[in-house]
Protein backbone atom coordinates (compact mmCIF):
# COMPACT_ATOMS: atom_id res chain seq x y z
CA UNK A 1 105.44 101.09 142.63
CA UNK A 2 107.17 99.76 139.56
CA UNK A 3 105.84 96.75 139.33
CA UNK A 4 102.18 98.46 138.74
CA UNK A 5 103.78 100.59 135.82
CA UNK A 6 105.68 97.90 133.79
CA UNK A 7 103.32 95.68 131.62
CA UNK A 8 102.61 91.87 131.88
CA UNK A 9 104.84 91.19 128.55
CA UNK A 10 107.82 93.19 129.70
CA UNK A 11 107.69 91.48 133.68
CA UNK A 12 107.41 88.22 132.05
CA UNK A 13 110.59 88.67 129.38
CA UNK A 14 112.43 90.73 132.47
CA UNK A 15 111.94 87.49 134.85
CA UNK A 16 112.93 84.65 131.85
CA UNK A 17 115.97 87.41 130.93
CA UNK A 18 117.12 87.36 134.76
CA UNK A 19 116.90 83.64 135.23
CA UNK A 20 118.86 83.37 131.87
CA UNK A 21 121.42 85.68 132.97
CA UNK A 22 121.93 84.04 136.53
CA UNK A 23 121.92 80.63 134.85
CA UNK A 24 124.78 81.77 132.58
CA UNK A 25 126.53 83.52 135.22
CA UNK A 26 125.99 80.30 137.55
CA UNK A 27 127.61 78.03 135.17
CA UNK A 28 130.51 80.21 134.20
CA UNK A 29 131.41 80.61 137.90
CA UNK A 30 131.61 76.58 138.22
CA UNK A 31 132.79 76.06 134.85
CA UNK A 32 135.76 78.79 135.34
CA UNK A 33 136.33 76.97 139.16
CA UNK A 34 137.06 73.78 137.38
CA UNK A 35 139.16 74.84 134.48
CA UNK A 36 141.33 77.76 136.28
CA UNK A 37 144.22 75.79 137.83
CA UNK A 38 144.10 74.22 134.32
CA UNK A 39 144.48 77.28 132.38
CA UNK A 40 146.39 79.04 134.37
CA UNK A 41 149.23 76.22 134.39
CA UNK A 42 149.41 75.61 130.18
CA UNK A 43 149.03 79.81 130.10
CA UNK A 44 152.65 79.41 132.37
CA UNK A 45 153.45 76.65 129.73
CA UNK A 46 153.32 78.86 127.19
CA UNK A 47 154.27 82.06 128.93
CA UNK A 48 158.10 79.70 129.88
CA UNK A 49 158.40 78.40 126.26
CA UNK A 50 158.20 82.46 125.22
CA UNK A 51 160.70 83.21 127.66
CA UNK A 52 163.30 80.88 127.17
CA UNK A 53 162.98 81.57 123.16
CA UNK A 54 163.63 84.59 123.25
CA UNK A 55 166.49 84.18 125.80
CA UNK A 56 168.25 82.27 123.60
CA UNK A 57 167.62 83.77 120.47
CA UNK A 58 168.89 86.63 122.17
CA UNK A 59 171.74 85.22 123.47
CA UNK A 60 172.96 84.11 119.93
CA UNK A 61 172.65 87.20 118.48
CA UNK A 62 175.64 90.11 118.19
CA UNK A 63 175.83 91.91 121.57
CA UNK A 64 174.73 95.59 119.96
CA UNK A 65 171.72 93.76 117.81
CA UNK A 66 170.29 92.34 121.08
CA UNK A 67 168.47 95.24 122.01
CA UNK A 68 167.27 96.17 118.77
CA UNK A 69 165.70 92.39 118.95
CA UNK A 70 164.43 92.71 122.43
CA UNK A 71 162.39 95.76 120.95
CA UNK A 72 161.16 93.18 118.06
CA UNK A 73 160.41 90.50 120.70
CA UNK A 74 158.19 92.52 122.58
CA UNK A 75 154.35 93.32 122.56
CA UNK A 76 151.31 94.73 123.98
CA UNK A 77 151.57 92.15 126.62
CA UNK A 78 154.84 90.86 126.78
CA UNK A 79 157.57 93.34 126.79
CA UNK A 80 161.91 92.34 126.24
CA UNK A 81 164.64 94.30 128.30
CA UNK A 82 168.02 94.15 128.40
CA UNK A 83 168.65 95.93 131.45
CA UNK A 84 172.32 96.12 134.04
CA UNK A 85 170.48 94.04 136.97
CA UNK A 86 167.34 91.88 137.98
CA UNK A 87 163.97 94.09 138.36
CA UNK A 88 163.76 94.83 142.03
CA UNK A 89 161.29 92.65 144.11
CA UNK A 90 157.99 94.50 144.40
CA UNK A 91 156.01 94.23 147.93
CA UNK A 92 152.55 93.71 146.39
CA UNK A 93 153.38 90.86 144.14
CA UNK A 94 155.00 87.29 145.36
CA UNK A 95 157.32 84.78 144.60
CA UNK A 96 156.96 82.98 141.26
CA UNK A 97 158.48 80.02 142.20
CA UNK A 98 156.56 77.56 139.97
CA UNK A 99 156.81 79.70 136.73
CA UNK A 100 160.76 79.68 137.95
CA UNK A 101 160.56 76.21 137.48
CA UNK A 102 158.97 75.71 134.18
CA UNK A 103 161.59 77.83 132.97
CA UNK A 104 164.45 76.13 134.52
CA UNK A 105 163.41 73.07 133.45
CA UNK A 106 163.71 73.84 129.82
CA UNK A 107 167.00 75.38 129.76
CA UNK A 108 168.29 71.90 130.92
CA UNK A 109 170.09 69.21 128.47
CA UNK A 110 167.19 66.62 127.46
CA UNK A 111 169.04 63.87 129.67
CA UNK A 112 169.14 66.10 132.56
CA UNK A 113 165.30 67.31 132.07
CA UNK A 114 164.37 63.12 132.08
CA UNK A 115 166.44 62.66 135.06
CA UNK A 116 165.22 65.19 137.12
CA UNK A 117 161.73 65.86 138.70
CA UNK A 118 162.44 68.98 139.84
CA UNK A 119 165.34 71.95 139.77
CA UNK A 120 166.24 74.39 142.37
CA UNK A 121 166.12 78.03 141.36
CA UNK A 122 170.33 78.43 141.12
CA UNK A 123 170.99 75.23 140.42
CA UNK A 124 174.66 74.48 138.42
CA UNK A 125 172.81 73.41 135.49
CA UNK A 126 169.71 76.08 135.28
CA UNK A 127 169.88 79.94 134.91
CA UNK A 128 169.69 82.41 137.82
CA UNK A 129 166.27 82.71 137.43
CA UNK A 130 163.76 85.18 140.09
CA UNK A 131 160.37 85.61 139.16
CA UNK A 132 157.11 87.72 140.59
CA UNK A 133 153.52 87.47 140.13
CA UNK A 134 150.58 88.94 141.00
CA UNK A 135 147.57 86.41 141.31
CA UNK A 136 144.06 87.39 140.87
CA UNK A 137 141.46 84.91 141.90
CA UNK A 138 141.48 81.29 141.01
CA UNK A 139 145.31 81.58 140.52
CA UNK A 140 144.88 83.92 137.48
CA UNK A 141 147.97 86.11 136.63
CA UNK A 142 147.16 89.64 136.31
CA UNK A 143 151.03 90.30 136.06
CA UNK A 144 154.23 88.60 135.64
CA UNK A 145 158.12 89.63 136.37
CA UNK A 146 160.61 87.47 135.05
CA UNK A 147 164.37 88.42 135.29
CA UNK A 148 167.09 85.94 133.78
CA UNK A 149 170.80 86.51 133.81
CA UNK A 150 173.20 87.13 130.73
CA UNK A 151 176.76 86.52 130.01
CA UNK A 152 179.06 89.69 130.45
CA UNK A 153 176.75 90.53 133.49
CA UNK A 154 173.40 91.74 132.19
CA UNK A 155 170.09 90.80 132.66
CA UNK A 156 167.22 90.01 130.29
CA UNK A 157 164.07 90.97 131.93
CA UNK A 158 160.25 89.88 131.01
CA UNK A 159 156.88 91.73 131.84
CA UNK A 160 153.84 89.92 130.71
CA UNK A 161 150.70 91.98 131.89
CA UNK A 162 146.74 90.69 131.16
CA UNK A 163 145.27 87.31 132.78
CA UNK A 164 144.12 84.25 131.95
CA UNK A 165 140.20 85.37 131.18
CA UNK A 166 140.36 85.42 127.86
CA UNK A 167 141.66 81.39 128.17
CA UNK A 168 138.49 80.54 130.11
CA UNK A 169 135.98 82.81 128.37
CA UNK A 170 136.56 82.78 125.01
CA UNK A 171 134.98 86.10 122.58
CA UNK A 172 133.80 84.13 120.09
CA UNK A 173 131.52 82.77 122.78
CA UNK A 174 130.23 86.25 123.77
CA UNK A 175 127.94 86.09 119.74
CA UNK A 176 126.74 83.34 120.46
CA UNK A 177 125.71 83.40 123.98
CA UNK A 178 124.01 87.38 122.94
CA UNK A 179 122.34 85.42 120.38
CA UNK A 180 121.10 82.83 122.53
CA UNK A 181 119.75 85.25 124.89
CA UNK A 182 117.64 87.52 122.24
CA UNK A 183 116.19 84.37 120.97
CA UNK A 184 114.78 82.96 124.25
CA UNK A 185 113.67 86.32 124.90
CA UNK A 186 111.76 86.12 121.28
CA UNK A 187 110.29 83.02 122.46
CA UNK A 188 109.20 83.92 125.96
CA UNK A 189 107.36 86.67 123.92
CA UNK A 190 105.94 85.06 121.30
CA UNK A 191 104.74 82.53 124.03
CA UNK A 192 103.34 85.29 126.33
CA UNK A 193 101.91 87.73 123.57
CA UNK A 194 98.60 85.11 122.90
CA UNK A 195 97.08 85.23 126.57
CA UNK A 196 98.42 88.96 126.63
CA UNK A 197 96.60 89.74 123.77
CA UNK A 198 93.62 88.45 125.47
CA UNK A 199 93.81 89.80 128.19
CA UNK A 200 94.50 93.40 126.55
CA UNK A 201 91.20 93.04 124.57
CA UNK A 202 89.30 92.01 128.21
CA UNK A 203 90.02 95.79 129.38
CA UNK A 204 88.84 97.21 126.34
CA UNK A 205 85.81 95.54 126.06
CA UNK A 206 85.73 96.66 129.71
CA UNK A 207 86.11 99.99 128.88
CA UNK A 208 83.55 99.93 126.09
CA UNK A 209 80.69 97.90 128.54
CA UNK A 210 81.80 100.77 130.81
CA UNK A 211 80.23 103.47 128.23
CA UNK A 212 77.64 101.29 126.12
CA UNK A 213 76.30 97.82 127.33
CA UNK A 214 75.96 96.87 124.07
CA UNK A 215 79.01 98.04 122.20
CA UNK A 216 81.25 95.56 124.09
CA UNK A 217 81.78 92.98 121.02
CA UNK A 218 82.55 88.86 123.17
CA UNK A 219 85.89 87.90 123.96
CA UNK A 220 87.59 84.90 121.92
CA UNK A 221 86.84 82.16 123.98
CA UNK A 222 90.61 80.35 123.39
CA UNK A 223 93.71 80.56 124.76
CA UNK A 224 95.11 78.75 128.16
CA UNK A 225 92.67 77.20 130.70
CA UNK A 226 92.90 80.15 132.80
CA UNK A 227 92.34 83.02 130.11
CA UNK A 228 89.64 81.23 128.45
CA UNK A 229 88.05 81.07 131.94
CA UNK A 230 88.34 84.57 132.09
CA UNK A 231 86.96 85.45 128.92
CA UNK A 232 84.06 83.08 129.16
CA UNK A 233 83.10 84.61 132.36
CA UNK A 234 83.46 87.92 130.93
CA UNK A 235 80.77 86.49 128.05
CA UNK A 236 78.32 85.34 130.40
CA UNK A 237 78.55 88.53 132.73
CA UNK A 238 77.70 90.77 129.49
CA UNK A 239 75.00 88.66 128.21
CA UNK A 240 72.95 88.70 132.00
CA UNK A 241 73.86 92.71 132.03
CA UNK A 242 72.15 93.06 128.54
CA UNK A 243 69.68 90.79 129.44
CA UNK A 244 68.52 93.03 132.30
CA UNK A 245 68.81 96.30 130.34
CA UNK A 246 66.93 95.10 127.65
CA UNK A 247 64.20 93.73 129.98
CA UNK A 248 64.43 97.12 132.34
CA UNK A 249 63.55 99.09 129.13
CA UNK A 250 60.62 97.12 128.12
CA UNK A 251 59.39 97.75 132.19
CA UNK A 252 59.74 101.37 131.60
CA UNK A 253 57.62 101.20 128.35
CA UNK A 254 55.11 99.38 130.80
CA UNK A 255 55.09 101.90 133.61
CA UNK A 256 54.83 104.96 131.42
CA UNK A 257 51.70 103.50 129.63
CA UNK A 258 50.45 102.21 133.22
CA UNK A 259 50.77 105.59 134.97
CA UNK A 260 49.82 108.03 131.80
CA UNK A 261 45.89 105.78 131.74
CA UNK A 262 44.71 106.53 135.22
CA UNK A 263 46.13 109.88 135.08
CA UNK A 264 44.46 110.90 131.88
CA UNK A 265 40.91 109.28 133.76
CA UNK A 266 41.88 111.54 136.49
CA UNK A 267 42.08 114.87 134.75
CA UNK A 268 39.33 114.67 133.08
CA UNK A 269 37.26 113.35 136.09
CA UNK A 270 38.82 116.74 137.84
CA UNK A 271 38.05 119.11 134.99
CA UNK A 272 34.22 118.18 135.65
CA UNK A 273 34.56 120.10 139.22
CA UNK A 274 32.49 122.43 139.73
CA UNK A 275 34.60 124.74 141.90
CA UNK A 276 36.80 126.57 139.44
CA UNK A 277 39.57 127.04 142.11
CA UNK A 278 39.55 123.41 143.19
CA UNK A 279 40.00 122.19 140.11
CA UNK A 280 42.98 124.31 138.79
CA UNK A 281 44.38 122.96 142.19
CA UNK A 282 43.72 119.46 140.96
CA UNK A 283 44.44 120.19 137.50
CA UNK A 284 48.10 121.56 138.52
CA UNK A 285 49.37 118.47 141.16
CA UNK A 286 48.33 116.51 138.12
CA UNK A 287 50.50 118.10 135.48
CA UNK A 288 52.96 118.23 138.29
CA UNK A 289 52.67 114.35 138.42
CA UNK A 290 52.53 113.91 134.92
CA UNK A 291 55.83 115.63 134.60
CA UNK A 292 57.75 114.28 137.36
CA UNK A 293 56.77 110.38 135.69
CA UNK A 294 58.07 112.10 132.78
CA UNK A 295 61.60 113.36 134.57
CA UNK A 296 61.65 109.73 135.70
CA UNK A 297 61.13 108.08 133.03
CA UNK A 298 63.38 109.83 130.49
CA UNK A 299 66.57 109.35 133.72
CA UNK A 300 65.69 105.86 133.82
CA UNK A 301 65.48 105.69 129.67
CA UNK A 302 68.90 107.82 128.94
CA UNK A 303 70.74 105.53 131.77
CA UNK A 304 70.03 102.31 130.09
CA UNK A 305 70.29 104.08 126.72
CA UNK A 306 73.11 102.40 123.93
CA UNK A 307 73.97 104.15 121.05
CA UNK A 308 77.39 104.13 119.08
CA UNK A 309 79.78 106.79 118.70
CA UNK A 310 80.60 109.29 115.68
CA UNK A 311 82.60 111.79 114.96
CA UNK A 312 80.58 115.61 114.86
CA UNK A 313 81.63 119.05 114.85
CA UNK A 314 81.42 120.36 118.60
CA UNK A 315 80.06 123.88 117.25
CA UNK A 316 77.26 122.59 115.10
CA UNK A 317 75.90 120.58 117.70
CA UNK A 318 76.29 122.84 119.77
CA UNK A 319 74.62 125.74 117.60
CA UNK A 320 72.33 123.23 116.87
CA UNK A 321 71.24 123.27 120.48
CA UNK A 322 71.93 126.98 121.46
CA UNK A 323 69.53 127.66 118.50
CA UNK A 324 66.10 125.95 119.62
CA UNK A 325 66.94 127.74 123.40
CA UNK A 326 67.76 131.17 122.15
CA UNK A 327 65.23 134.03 122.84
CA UNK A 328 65.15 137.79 122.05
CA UNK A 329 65.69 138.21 126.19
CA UNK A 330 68.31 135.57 126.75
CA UNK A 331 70.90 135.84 124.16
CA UNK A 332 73.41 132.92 123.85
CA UNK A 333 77.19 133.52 123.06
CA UNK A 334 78.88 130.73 120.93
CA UNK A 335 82.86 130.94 121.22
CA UNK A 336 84.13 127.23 119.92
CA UNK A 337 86.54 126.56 116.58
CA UNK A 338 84.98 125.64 113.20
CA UNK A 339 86.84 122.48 112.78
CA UNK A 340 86.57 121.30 116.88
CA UNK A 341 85.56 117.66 116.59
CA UNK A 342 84.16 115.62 119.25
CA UNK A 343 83.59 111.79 119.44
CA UNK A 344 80.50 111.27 121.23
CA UNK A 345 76.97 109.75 121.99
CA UNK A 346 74.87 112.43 119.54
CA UNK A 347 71.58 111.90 120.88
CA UNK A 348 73.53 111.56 125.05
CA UNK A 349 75.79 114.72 124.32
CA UNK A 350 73.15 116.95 123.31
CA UNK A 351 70.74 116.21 125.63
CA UNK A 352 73.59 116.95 128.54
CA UNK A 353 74.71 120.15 126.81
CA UNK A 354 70.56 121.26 126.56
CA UNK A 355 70.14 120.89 130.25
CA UNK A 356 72.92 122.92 131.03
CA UNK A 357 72.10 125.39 128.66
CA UNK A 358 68.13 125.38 129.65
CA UNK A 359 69.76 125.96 133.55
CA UNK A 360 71.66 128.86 132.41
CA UNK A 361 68.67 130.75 130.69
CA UNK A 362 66.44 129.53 133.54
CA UNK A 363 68.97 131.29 136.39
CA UNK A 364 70.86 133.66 134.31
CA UNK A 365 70.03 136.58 131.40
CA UNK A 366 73.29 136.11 129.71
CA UNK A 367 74.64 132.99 128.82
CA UNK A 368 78.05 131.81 126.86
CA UNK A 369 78.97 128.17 125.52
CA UNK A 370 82.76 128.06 124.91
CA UNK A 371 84.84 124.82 123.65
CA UNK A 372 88.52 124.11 123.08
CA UNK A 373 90.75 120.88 123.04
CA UNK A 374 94.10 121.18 125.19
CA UNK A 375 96.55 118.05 124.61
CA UNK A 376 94.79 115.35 126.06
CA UNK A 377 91.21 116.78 126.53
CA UNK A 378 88.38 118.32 125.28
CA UNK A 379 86.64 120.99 127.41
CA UNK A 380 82.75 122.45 126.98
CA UNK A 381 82.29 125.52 129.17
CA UNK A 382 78.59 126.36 129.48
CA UNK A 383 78.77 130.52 131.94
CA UNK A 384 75.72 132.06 132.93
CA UNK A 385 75.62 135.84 134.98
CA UNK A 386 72.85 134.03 137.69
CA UNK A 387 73.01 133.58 141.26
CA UNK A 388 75.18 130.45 140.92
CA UNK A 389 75.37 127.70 144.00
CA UNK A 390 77.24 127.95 147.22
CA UNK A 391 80.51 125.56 146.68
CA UNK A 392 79.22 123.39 149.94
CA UNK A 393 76.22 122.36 147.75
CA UNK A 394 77.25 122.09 144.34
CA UNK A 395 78.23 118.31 145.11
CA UNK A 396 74.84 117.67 146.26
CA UNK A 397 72.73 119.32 142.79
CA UNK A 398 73.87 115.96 140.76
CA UNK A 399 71.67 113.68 143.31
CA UNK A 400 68.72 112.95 141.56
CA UNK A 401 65.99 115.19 142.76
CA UNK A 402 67.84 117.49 144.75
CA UNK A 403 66.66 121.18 144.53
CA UNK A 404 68.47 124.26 145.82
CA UNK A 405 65.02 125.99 146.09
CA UNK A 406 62.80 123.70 148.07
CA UNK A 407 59.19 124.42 147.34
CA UNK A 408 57.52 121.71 144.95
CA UNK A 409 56.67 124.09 142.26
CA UNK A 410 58.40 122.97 139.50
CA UNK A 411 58.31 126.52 137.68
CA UNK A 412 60.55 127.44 140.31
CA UNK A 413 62.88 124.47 140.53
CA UNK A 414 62.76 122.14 137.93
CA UNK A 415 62.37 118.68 139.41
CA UNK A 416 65.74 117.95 140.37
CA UNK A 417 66.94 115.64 137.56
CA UNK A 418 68.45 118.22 134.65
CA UNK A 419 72.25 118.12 136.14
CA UNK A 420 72.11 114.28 137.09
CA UNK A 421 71.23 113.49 134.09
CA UNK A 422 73.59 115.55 132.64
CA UNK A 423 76.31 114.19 134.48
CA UNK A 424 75.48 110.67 133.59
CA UNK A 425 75.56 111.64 130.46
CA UNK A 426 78.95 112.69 130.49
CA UNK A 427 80.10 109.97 132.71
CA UNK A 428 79.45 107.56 129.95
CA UNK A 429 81.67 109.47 127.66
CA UNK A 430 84.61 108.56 130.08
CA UNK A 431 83.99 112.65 131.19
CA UNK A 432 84.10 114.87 134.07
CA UNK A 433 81.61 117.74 134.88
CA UNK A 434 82.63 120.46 137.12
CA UNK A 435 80.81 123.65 138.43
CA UNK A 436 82.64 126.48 139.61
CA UNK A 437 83.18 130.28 139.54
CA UNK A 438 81.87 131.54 136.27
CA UNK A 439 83.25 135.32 135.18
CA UNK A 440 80.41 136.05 134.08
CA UNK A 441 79.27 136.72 137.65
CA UNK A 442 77.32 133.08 137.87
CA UNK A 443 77.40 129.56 137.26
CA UNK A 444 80.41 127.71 135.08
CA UNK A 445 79.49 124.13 134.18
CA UNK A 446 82.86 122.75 132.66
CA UNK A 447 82.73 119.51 130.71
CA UNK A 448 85.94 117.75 130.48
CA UNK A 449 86.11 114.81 127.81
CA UNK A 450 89.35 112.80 126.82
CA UNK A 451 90.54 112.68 123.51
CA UNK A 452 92.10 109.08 123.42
């Protein structure tokens, strides 16, 4: 489910930042496996020279100044004390018996520390030395106990606390190996953000073929093989779509001259009848024919119809249309915001908001047109006081040529196009129409437009 939210860019950075990261933590976990027993042994170098130089300058110091100097000695991580006995052995850490001997070692005479290769713990010539550690992995000291005895029966004790990390990792790397990251993950942007960009403008000229055939403006054909593929395709797709648009609007132009010729021959064969009743018969399926080609025509016309955008105020246009359908016996009430602005087909939009309208007056004897935007939409409300339709059927009134009433007399009924074409309308505006419950007692057609 995650995957579907995050973007193309930030998968592709997330994927080159992981690999980076488990790279990095890959070679610090072989680099610190062959450089820990290293470490840790010239860390216990170090950590014996400390310890046996400030034993002795300790031990040549005045008895009552050798605590003040133990105080001096000491630190955050290595603490002096001159204490009565040895620190007591602790059960969780263990013997120390190779930092024992780097200390014995260098309390020996030079001649002694040539001769020998190693020295007990209590030999004649070392200290009385006992030591403790704590060992972390790889051998790293977390903590150290040294205890070292004193003439006049005291003991000078040593706690060195922290590991050997900071030997192996050093901070000043840390800069430098943030810095490294952020700039691979510039790259592995920069290098992604081309295609991506390409790719972006693929699903808005999507969206814009979506509403106008023509208004999609062709991709850049350039990029990697596989983008440009893309795009090209795209190209070729929108050129065969207009293509057949173009040509299915010259057919139109065709068929309504074709079918208007003969049917003009045939009224005024008809209105040469004799029988007066006959021919008002004849005269009527004609204008009914004449006006269902028309219904046709003008779906067929408004679904293949481009036009561009702009920006109008929602209560002019609709005033605009509220005024030409207005009658003494149908009043129309107008309840939308001076300065509501809607961005919109003009010619598509007002045609959709006349044929609900017209249905309103046609069903209804009061009528109200409301608008208002909410935070991501705008919303058209178009309430009549008629009979309204049953909710199982108010699906089926968008087919094209559906009728609720189902005699052929199109004073009755209309011819069944009015909502569909209404709702294609509004479908090419990215909308939704919806009819419910109106409180008016009828019908509620609800528009629903976004604003983005």
């Amino acid at each position: 489910m995650m995957g579907r939210d995050l973007s193309l860019r930030f998968q592709t950075i997330l994927v080159v930042s992981s690999i980076l990261v488990l790279f990095h933590a890959v070679s610090l976990g072989l680099y610190t496996l062959l450089s820990a027993s290293s470490v840790t042994l010239e860390r216990e170098a170090q950590i014996a020279d400390r310890v046996v130089a400030a034993t002795r300058l300790i031990e040549q110091a005045p008895p009552g100044d050798r605590p003040y100097l133990a105080k001096q000695l000491s630190g955050e991580w290595f603490v002096v004390s001159i204490d009565q006995a040895a620190i007591d052995s602790q059960d969780e850490l263990e013997s120390g018996a190779e930092i024992t001997q780097l200390i014995s070692r260098r309390f020996l005479p030079r001649e002694h520390v040539v001769a020998a290769d190693y020295v007990e713990p209590g030999d004649s010539l070392s200290r009385e030395i006992t030591a403790q550690r704590s060992t972390g992995p790889f051998r790293i000291h977390e903590n150290l106990i040294v205890s070292i005895d004193m003439p006049g029966g005291t003991w000078l004790n040593f706690k060195v606390t922290g590991s050997s990390w900071e030997h192996i990792i050093a901070p000043a790397a840390i800069p430098s190996l943030t810095l490294m990251t952020i700039g691979i993950i510039m790259i592995a942007a920069w290098a992604v953000s081309r295609p991506l960009r390409t790719l972006s403008r693929l699903a808005q000229a999507s969206d814009e073929m979506s509403v106008s055939v023509s208004g999609a403006s062709p991709l850049d054909e350039s990029g990697p093989v596989e983008i440009n593929r893309v795009a090209r395709a795209f190209n070729h797709m929108q050129r065969r779509v207009q293509r057949s648009m173009s040509a299915q609007n010259e057919m139109l132009g065709a068929i309504s001259h074709d079918f208007r010729t003969p049917l003009t021959r045939l009224r005024l064969r008809v209105e040469r009848l004799e029988d007066s009743e006959q021919r008002e018969k004849a005269i009527n399926d004609i204008e009914e024919m004449e006006a269902l080609i028309q219904f046709t025509l003008d779906y067929a016309r408004d679904n293949a119809q481009s036009q561009k955008h702009e920006m109008l105020n929602c209560r002019e246009l609709v005033n605009e249309v509220v005024g030409q359908a207005r009658t003494p016996d149908h009043p129309i009430e107008v309840s939308i915001a001076e300065d509501l602005q809607i961005n919109c087909h003009p010619l598509a939009m007002r045609r959709a908001i006349t044929n609900l309208v017209s249905n309103a007056l046609f069903y209804g004897k009061q009528v109200r047109v409301s608008g208002y935007r909410t935070e991501s939409e705008l919303v058209i409300e178009v309430e009549d006081d008629g009979p309204g339709i049953p909710c199982e059927k108010r699906e089926h009134v968008f087919t094209p040529f559906y009728r609720l009433e189902q005699s052929r007399n199109r004073d009755t009924g209309g011819a069944g196009l009015g909502l569909s074409i209404s709702q294609m309308m509004i479908h090419s505006h990215g909308g939704q129409i919806h009819l419910l419950e109106s409180n008016l007692g009828g019908l509620k057609a609800k528009i629903v437009l976004p604003t983005t």
